[in-house]
Protein backbone atom coordinates (compact mmCIF):
# COMPACT_ATOMS: atom_id res chain seq x y z
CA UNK A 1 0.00 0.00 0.00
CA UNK A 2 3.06 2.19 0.14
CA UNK A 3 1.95 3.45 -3.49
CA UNK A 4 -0.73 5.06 -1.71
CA UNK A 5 1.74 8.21 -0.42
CA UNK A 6 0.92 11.58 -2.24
CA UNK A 7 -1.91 13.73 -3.48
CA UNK A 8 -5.74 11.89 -2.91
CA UNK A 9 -8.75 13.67 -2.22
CA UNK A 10 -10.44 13.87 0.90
CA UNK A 11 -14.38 13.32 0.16
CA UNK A 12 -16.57 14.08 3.12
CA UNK A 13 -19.97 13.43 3.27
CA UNK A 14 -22.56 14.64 5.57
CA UNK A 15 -26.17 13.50 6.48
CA UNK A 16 -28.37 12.57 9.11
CA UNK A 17 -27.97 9.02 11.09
CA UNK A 18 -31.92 8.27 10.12
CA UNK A 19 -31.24 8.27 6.59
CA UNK A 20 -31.78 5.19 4.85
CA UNK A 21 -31.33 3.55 1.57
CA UNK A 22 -33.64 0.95 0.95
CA UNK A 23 -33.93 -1.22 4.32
CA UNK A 24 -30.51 0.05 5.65
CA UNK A 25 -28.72 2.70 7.35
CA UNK A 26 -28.02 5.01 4.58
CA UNK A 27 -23.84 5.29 6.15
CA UNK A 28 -23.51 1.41 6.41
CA UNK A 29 -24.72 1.50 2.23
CA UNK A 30 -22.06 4.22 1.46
CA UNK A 31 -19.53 2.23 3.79
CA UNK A 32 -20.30 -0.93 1.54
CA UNK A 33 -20.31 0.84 -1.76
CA UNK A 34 -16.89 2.32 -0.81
CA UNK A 35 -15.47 -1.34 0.40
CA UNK A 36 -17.02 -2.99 -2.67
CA UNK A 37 -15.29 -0.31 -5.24
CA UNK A 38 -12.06 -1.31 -3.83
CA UNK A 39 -11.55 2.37 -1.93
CA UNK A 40 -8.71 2.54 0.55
CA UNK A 41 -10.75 2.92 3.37
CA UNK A 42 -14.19 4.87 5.15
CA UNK A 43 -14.94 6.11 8.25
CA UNK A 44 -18.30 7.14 9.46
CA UNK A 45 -18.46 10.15 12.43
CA UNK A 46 -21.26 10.59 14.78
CA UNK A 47 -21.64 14.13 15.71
CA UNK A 48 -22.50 15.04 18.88
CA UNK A 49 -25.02 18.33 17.84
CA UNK A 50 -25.53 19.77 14.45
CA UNK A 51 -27.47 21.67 12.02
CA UNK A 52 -27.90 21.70 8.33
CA UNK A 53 -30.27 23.04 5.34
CA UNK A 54 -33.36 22.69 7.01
CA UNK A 55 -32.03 24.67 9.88
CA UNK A 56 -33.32 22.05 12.30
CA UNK A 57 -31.06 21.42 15.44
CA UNK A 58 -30.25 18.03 16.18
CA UNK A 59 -28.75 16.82 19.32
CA UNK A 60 -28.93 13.73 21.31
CA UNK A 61 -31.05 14.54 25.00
CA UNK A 62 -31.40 11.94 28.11
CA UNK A 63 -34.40 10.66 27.01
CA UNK A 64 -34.50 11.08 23.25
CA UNK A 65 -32.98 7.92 21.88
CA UNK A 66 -34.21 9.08 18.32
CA UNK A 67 -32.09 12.14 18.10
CA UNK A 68 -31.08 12.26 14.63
CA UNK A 69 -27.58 12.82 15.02
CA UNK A 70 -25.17 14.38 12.18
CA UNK A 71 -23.00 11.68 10.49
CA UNK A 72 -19.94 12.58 8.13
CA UNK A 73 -18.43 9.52 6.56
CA UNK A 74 -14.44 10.10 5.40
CA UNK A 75 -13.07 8.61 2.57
CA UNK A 76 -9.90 9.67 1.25
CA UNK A 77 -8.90 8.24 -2.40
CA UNK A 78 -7.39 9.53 -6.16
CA UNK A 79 -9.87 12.25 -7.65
CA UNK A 80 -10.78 9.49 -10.63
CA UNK A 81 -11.69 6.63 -8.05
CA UNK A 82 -14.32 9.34 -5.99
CA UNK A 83 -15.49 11.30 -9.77
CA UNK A 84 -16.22 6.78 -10.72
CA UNK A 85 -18.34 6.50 -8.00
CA UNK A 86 -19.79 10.04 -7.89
CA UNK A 87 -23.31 9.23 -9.68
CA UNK A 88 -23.88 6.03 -7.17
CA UNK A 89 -23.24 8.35 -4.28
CA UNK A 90 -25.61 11.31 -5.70
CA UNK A 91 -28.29 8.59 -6.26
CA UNK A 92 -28.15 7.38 -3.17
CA UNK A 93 -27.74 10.30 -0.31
CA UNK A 94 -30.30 12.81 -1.88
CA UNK A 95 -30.00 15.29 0.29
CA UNK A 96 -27.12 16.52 2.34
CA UNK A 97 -23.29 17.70 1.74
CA UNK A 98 -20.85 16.82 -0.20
CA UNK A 99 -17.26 18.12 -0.19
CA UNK A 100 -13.86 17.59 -1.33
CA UNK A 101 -10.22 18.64 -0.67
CA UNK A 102 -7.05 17.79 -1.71
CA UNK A 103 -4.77 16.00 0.55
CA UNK A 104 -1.17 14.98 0.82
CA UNK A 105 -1.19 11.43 2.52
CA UNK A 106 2.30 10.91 4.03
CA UNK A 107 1.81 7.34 5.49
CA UNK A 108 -0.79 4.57 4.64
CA UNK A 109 0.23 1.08 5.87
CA UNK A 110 -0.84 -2.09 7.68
CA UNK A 111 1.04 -3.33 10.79
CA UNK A 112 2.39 -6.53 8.79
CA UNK A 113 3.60 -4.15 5.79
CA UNK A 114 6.46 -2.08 8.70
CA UNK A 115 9.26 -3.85 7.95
């Protein structure tokens, strides 16, 4: 994985933690859409307040176990592999944010790839 080192894009995506696609979690789908199109990796956030278009606060209370928290899932890959997947993504998340940055990854390894 070492020829992962250099410039990637960092694609964040943000929604609410009720979102679904189809009969599942709407995250766990991106997750397995990412996994399945061989990205490097994903990683879902839970946020602990938030707002978004709607303007609608969102926070998790003592007794409201249905808060619907703000998710942002992570997934950091070359501009070609995220612009491949794009239309599946768009299709699938509707509504919320999508954004993207350039990043400089300086280390990307597994523990039995240290020499």
């Amino acid at each position: 994985m070492s020829k992962f080192v250099g410039e990637k894009v960092l694609m964040r995506i943000f929604i609410g933690e009720a979102k679904r696609h189809g009969h599942r979690p709407l995250y766990e789908a991106l997750t397995d859409l990412f996994l399945k199109e061989g990205f490097a990796g994903a990683t879902v956030l839970r946020g602990v307040c938030g707002f978004g278009a709607h303007r609608v606060f969102h926070t998790q209370k003592f007794l409201d176990l249905s808060a619907d928290l703000p998710l942002v899932i992570e997934v950091v890959d070359s501009q070609e592999k995220i612009d491949a997947v794009m239309p599946k993504i768009d299709e699938m998340v509707g509504s919320g944010m999508i954004t993207l940055e350039k990043v400089h990854v300086i280390r990307y390894t597994h523990k039995h790839e240290q020499g």
